[in-house]
N, C-alpha and C. Protein backbone atom coordinates (compact mmCIF):
# COMPACT_ATOMS: atom_id res chain seq x y z
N UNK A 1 83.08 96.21 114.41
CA UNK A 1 83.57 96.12 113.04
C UNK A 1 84.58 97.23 112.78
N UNK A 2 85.36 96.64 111.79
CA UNK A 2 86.70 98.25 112.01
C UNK A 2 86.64 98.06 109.95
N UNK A 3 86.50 99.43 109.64
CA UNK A 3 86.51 99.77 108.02
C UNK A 3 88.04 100.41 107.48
N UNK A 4 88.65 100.20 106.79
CA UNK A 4 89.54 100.77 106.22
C UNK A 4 89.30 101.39 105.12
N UNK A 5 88.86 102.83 105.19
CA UNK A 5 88.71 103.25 104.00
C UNK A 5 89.56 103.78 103.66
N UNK A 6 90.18 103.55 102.16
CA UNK A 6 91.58 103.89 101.89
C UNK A 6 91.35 104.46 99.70
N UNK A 7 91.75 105.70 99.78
CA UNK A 7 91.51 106.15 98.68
C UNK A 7 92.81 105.63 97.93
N UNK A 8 92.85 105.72 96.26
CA UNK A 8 93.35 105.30 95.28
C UNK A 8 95.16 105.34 95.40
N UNK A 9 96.19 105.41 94.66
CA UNK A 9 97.33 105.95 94.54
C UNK A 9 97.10 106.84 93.69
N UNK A 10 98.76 107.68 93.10
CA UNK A 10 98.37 108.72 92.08
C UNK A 10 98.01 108.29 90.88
N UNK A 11 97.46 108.98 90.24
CA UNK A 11 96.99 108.28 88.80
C UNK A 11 97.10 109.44 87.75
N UNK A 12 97.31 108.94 86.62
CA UNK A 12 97.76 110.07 85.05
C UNK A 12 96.81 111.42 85.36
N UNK A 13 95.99 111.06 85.79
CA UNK A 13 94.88 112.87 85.76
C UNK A 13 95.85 113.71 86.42
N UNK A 14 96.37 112.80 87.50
CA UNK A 14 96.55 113.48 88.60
C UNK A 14 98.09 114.38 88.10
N UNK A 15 99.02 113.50 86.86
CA UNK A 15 100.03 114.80 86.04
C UNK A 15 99.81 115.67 85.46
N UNK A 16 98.40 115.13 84.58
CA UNK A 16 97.58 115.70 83.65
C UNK A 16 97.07 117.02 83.77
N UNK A 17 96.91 116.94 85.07
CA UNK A 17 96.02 118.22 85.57
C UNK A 17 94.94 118.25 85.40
N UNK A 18 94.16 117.38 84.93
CA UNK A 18 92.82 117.03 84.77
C UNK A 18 91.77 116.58 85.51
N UNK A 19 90.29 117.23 85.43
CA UNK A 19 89.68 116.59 86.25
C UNK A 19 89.15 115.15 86.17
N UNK A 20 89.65 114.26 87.10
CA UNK A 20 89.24 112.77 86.65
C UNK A 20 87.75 112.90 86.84
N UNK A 21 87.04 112.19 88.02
CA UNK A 21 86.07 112.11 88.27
C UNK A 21 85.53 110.62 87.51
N UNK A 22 85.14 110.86 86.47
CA UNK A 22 84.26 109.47 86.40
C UNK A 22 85.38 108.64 85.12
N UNK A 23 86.41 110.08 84.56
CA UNK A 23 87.38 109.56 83.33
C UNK A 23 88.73 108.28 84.24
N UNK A 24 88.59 107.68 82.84
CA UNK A 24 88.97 106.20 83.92
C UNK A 24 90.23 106.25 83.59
N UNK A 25 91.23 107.18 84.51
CA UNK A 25 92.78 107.10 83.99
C UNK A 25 93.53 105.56 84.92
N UNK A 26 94.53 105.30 84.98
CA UNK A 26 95.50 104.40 85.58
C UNK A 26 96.31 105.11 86.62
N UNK A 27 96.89 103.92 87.33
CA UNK A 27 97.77 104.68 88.04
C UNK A 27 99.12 105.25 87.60
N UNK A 28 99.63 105.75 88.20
CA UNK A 28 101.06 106.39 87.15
C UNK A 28 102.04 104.80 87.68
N UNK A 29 103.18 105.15 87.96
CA UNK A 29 104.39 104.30 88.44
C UNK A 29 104.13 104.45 89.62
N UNK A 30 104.57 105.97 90.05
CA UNK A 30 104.23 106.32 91.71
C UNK A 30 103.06 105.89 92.32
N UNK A 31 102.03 105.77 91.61
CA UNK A 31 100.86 105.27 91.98
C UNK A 31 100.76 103.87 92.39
N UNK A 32 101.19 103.42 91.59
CA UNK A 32 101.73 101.14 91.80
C UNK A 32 102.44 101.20 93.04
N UNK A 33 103.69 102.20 93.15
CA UNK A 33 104.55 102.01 94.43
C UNK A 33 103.69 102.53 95.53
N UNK A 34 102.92 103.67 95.56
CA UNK A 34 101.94 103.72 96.77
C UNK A 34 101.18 102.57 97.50
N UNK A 35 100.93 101.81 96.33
CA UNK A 35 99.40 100.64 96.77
C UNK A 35 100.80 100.06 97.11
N UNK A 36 101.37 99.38 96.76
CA UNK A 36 101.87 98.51 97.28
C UNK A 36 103.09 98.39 98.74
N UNK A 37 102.59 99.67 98.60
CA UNK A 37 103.55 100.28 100.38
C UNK A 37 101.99 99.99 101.22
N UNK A 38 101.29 100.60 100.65
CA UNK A 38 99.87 100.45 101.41
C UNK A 38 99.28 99.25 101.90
N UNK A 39 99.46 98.37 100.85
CA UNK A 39 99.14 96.84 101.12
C UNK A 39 99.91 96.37 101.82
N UNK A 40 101.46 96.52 101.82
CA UNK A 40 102.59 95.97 102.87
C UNK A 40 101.86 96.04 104.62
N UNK A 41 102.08 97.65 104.47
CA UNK A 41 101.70 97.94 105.49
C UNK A 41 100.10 97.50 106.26
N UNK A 42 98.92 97.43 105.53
CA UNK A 42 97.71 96.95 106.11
C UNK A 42 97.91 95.71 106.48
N UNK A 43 98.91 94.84 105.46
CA UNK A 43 99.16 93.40 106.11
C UNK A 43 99.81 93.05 107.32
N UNK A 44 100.59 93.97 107.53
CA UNK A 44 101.27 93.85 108.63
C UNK A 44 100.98 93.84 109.77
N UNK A 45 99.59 94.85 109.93
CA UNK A 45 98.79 95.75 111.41
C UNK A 45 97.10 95.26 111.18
N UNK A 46 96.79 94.40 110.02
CA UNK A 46 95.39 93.97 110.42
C UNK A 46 95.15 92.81 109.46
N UNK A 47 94.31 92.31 109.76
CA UNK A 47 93.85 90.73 109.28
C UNK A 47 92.40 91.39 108.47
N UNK A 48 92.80 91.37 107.22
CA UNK A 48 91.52 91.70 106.42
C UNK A 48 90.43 90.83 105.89
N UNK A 49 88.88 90.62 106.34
CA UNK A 49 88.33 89.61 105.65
C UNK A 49 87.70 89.54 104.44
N UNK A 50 87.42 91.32 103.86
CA UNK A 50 86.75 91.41 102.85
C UNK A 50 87.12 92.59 102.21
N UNK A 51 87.54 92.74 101.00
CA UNK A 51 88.05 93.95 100.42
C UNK A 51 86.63 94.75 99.32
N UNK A 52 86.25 95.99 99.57
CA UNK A 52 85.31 96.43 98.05
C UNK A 52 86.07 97.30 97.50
N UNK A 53 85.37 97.20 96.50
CA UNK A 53 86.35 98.54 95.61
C UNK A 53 85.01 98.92 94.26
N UNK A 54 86.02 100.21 94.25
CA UNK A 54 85.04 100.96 92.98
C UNK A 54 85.86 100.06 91.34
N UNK A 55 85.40 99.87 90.75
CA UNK A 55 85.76 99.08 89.65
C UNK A 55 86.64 100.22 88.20
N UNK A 56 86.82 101.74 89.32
CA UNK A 56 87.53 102.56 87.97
C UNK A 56 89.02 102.13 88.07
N UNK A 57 89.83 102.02 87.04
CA UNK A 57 91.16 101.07 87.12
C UNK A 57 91.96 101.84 88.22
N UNK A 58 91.89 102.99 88.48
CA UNK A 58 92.87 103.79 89.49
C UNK A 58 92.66 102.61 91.13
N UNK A 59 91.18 102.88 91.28
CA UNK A 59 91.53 101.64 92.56
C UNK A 59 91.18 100.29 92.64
N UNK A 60 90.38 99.68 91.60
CA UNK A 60 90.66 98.63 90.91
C UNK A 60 92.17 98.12 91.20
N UNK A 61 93.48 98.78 90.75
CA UNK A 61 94.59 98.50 90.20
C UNK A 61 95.19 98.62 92.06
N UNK A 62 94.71 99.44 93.05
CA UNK A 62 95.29 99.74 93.91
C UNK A 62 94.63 98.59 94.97
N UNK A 63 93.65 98.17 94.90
CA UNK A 63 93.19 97.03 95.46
C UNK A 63 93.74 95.52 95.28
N UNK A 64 93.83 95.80 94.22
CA UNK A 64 94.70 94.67 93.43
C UNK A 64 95.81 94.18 94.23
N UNK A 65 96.69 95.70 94.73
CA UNK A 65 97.85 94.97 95.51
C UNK A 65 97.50 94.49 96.83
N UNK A 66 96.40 94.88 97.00
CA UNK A 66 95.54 94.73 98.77
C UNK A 66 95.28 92.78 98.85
N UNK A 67 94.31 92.65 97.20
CA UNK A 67 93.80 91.25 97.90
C UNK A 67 95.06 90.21 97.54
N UNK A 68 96.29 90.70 96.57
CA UNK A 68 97.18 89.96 96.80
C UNK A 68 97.76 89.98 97.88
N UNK A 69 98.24 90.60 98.96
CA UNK A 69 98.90 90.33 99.86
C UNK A 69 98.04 89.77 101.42
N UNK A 70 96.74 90.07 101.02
CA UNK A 70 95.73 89.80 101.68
C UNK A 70 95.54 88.36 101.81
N UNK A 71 94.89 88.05 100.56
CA UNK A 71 94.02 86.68 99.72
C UNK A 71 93.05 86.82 100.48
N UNK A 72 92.31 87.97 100.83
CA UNK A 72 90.55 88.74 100.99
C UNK A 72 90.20 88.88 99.57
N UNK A 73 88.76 88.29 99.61
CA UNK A 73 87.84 88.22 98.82
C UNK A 73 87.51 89.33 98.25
N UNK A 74 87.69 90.08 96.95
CA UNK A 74 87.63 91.66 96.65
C UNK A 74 86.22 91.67 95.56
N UNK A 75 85.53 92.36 95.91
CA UNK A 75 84.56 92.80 95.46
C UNK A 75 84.16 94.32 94.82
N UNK A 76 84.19 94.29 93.45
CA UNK A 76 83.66 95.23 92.28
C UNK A 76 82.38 96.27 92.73
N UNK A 77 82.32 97.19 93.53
CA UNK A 77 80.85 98.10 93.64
C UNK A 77 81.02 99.45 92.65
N UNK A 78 79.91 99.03 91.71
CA UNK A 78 79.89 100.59 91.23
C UNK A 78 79.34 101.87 92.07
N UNK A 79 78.46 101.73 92.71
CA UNK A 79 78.41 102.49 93.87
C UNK A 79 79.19 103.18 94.13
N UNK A 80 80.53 102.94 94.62
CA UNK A 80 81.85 103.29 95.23
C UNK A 80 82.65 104.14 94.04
N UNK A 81 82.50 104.61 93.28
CA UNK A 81 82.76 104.95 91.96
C UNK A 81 82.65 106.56 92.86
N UNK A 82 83.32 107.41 91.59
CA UNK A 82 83.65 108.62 92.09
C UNK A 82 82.84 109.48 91.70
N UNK A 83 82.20 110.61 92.07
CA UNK A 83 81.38 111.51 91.55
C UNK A 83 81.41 111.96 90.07
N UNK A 84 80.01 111.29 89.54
CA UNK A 84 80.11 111.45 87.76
C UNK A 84 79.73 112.94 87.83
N UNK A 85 81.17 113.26 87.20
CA UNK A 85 81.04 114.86 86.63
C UNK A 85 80.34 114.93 85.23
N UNK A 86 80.32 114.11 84.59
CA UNK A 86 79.39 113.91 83.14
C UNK A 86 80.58 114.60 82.71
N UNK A 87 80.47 115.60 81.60
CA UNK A 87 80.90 116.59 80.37
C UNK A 87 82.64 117.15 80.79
N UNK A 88 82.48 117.12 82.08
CA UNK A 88 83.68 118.00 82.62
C UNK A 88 84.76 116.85 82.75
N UNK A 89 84.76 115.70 83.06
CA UNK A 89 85.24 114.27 82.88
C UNK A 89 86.59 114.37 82.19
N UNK A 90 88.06 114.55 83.13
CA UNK A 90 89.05 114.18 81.93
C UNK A 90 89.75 115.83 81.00
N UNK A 91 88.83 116.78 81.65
CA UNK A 91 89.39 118.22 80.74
C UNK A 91 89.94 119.03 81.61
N UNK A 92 90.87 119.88 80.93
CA UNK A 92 91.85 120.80 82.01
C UNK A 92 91.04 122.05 82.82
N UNK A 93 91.34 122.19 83.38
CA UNK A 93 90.20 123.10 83.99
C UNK A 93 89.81 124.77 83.54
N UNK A 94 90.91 124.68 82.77
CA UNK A 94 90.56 126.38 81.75
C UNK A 94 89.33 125.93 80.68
N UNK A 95 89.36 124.84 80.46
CA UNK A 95 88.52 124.62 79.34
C UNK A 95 86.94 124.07 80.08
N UNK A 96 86.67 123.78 81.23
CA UNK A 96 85.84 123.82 82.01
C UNK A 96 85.36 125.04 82.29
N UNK A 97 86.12 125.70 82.93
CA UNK A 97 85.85 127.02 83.19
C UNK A 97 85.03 127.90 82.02
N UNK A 98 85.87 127.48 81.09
CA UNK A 98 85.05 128.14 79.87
C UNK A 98 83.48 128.00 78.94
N UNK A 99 83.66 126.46 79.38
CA UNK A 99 82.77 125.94 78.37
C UNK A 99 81.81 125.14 79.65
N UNK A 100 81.61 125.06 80.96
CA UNK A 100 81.18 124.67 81.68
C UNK A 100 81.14 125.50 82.96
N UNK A 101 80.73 126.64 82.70
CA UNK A 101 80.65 127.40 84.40
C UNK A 101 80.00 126.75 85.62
N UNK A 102 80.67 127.50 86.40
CA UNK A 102 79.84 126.57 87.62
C UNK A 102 78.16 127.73 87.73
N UNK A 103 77.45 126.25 88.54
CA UNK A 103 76.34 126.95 88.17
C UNK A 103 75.54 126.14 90.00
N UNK A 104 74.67 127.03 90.61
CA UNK A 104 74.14 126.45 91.90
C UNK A 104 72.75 126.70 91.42
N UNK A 105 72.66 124.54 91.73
CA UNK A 105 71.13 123.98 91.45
C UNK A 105 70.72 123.62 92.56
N UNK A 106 69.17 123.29 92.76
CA UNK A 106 68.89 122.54 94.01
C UNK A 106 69.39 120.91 94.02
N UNK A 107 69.82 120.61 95.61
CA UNK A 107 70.88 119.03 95.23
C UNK A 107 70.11 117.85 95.08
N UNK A 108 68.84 117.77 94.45
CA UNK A 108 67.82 117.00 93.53
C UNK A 108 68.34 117.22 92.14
N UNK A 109 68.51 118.22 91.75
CA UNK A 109 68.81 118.46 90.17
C UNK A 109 70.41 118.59 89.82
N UNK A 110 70.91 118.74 88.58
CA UNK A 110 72.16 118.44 87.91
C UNK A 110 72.52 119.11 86.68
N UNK A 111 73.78 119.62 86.55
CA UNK A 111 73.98 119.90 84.98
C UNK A 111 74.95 119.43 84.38
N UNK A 112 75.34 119.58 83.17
CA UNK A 112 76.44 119.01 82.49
C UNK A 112 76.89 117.50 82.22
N UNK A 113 74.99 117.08 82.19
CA UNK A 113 75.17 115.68 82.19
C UNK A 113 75.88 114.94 83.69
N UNK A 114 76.01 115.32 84.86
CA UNK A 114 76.86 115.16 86.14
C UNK A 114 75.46 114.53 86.91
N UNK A 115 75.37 113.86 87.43
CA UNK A 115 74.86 113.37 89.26
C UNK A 115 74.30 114.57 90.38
N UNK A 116 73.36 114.33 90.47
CA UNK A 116 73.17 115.11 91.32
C UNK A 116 74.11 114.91 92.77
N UNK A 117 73.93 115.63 93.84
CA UNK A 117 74.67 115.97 94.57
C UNK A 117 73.60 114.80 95.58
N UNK A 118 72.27 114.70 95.66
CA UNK A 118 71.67 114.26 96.15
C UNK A 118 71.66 112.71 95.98
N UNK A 119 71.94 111.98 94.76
CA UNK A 119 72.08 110.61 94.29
C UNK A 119 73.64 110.52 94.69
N UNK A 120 74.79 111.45 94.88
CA UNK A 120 75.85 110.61 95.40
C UNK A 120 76.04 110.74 96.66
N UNK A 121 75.22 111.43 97.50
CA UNK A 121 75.22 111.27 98.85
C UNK A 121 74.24 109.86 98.70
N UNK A 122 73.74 109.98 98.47
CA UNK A 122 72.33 108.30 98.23
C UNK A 122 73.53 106.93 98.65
N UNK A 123 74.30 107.30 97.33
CA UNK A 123 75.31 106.23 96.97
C UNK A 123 76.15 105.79 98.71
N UNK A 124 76.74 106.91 98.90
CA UNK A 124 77.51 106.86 100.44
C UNK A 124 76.67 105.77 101.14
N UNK A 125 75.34 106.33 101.27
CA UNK A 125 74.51 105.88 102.15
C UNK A 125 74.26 104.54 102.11
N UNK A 126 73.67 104.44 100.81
CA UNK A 126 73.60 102.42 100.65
C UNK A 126 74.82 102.09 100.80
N UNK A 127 76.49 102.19 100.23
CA UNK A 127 77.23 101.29 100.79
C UNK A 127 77.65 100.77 101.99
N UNK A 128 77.38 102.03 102.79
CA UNK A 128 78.06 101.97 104.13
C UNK A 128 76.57 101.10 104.71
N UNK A 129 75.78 101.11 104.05
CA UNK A 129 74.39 100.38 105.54
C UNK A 129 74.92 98.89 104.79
N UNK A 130 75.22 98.55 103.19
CA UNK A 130 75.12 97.43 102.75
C UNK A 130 76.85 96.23 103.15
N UNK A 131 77.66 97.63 103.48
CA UNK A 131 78.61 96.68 104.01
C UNK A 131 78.68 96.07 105.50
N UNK A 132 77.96 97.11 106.36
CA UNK A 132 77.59 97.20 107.67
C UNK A 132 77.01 95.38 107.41
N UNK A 133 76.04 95.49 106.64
CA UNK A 133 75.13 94.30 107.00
C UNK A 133 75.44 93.01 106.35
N UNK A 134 76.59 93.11 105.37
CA UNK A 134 77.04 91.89 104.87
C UNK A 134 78.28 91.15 105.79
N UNK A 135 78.71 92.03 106.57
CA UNK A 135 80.04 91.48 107.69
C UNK A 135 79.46 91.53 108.79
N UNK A 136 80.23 90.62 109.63
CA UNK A 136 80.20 90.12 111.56
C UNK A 136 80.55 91.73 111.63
N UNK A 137 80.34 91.22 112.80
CA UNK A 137 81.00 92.75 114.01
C UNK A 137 82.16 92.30 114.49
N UNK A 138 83.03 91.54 113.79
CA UNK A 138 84.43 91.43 114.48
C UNK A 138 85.21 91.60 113.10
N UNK A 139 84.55 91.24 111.98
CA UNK A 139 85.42 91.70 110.59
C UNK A 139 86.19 93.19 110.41
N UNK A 140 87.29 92.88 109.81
CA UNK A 140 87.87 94.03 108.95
C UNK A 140 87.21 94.38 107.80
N UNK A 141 87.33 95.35 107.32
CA UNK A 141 87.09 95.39 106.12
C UNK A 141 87.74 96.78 105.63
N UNK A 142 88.50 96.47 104.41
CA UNK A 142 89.05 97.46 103.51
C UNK A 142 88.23 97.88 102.43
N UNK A 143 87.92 99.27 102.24
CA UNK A 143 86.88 99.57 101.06
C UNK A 143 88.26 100.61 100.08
N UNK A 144 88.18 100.24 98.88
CA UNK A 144 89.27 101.13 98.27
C UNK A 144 88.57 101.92 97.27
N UNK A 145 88.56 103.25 97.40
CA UNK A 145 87.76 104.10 96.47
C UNK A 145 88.33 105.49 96.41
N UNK A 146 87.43 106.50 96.20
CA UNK A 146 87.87 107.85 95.73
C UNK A 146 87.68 108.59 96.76
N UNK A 147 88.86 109.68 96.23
CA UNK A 147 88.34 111.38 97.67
C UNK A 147 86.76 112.02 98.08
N UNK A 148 86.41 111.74 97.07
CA UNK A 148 84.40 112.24 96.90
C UNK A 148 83.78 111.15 97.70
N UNK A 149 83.66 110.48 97.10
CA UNK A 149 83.76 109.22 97.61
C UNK A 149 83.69 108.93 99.39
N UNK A 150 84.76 109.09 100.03
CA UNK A 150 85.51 109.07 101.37
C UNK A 150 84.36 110.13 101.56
N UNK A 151 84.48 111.10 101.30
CA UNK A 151 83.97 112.29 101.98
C UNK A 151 82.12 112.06 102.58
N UNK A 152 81.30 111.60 101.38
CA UNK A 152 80.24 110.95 101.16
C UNK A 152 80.10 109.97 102.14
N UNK A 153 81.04 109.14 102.52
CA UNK A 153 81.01 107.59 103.44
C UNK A 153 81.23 108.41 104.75
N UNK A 154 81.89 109.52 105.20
CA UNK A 154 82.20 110.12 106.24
C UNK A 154 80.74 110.87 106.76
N UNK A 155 80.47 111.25 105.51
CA UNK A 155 78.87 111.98 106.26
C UNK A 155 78.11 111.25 106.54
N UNK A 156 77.90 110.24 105.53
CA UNK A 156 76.74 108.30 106.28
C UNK A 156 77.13 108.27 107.39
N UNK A 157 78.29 107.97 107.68
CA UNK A 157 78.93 107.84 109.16
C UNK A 157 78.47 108.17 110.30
N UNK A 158 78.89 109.87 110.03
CA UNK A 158 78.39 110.17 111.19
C UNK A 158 76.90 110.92 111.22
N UNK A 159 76.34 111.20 110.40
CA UNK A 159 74.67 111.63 110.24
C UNK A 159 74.94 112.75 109.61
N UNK A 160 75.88 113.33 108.79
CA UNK A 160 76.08 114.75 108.35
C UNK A 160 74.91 115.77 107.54
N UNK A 161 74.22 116.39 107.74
CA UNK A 161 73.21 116.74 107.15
C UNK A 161 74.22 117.20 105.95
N UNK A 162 73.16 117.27 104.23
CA UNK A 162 73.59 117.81 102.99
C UNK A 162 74.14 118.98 103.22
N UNK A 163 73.31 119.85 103.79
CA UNK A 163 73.74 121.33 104.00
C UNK A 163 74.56 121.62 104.29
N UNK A 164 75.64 120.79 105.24
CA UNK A 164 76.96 121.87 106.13
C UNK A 164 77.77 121.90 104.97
N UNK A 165 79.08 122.08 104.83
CA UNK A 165 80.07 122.15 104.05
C UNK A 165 81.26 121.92 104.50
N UNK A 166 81.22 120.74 104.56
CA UNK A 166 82.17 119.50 105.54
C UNK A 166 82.91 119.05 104.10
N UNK A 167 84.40 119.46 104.21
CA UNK A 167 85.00 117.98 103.26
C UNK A 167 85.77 117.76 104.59
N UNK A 168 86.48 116.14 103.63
CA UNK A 168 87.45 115.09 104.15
C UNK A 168 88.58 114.86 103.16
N UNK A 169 89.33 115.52 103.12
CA UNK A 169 90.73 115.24 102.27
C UNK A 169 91.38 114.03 102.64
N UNK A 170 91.95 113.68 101.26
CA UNK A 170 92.61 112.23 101.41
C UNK A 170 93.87 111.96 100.78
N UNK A 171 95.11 111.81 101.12
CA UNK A 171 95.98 111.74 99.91
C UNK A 171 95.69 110.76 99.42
N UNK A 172 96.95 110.34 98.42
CA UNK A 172 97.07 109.36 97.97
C UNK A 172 97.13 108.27 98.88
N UNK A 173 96.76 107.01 98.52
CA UNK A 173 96.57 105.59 99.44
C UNK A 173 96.08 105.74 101.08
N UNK A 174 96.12 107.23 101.68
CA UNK A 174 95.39 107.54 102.80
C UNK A 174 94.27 106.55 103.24
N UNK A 175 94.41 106.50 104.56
CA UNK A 175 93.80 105.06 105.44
C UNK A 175 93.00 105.95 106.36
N UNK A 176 91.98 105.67 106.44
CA UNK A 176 90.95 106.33 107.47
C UNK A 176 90.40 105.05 108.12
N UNK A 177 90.63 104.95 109.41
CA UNK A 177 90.28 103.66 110.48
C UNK A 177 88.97 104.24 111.10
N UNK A 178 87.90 103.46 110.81
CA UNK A 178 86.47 103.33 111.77
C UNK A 178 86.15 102.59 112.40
N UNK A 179 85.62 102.56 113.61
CA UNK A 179 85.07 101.13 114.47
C UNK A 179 83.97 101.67 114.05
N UNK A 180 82.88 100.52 114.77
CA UNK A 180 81.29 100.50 114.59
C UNK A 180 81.44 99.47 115.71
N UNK A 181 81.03 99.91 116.71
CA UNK A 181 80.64 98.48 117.74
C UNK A 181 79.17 99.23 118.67
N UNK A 182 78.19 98.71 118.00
CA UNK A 182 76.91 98.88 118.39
C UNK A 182 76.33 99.97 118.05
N UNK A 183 75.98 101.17 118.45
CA UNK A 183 75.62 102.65 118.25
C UNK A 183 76.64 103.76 117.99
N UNK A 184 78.29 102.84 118.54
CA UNK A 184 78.90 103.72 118.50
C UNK A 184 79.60 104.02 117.86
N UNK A 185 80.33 105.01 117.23
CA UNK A 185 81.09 105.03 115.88
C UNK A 185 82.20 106.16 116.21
N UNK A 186 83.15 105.69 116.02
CA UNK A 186 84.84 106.33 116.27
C UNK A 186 85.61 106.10 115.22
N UNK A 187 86.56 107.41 114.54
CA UNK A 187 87.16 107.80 114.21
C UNK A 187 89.18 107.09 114.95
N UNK A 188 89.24 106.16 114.23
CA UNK A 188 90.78 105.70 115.13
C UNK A 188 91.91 106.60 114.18
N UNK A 189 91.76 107.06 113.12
CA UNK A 189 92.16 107.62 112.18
C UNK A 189 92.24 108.30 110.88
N UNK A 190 92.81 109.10 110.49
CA UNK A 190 92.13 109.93 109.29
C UNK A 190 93.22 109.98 108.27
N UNK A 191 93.13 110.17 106.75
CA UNK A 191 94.20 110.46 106.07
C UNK A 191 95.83 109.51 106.72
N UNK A 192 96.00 108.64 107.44
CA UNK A 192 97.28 108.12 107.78
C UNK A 192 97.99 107.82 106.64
N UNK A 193 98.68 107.90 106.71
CA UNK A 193 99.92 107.05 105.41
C UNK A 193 101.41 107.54 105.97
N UNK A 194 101.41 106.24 106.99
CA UNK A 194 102.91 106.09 106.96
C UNK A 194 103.67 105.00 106.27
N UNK A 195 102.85 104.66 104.88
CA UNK A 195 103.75 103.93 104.25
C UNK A 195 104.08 104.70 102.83
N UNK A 196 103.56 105.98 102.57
CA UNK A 196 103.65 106.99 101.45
C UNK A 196 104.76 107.14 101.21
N UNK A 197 105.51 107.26 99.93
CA UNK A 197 106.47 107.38 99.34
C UNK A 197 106.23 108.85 98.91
């Protein structure tokens, strides 16, 4: 099975300076022209049979250009949704800083109205076993979602214990290629975007 996990285009937070997270901005302009360099390009180099996506309009809107050029079956997971920051959602980060310090809980517990750290690793975990088991082992599949997100599906992946302090950066429309053929699991690519504007 080969996964395309491919994070959002740019979107208004992202001028804003704001932290998105669970605040449901759009894509900008640049953002529309990303997906749709992105979609060019996936059409070109793979035969997609099933598209998911997180249902916040940033990749909602960036998927959009996927199952049109596709005509793969695209599917809505809230799951795939980006780490709910609760309170901090959408505000500039001086005003976070101020009115929301950071604070270290055990990753069972949460503040600021936010997700624990432990329920969105959870999340990673069920999508990646639930897409595993809804496709053949010869399917594509494109999942379009967030940087948190990616990072979360990267540790399911490969068995990452909570503890290390592993990220996975992603630009915009960034394509991360996985096989899965039996036990084994490879990395064909990370962050790619040679169709980025």
């Amino acid at each position: 099975m080969r996964l395309l996990i491919i994070r959002h285009g740019e979107s208004e937070a992202d001028i804003l300076h704001v932290y998105e997270g669970r605040a449901d901005f759009e894509l900008t302009e640049r953002g529309h022209k990303q997906a749709e360099a992105m979609s060019e390009y996936v059409t070109q180099n793979y035969q997609i049979d099933r598209i998911y996506c997180s249902p916040l309009k940033r990749t909602a809107q960036t998927a959009e250009y996927l199952r049109l050029k596709t005509n793969a079956p695209l599917f809505l997971e809230e799951r795939l949704m980006e780490f709910n920051n609760g309170l901090i959602a959408g505000l500039k980060p001086d005003i976070v800083a101020e009115k929301y310090p950071k604070q270290e809980v055990p990753r069972h517990l949460s503040v600021y109205e936010q997700e624990s750290a432990l329920e969105f690793r959870f999340r990673g975990e069920y999508m990646l076993s639930k897409m595993i088991y809804e496709n053949q082992g010869n399917s594509t599949i494109a999942v379009v979602t967030h940087g948190g997100m990616i990072s979360q599906l990267y540790r399911s992946f490969f068995g990452l214990p909570m503890e290390r302090k592993f990220s996975f950066r992603t630009g915009d429309t960034g394509i991360h290629e996985w096989l899965i053929d039996g036990d084994a699991r490879s990395v064909i690519r990370a962050n790619y975007q040679p169709h980025n504007l």
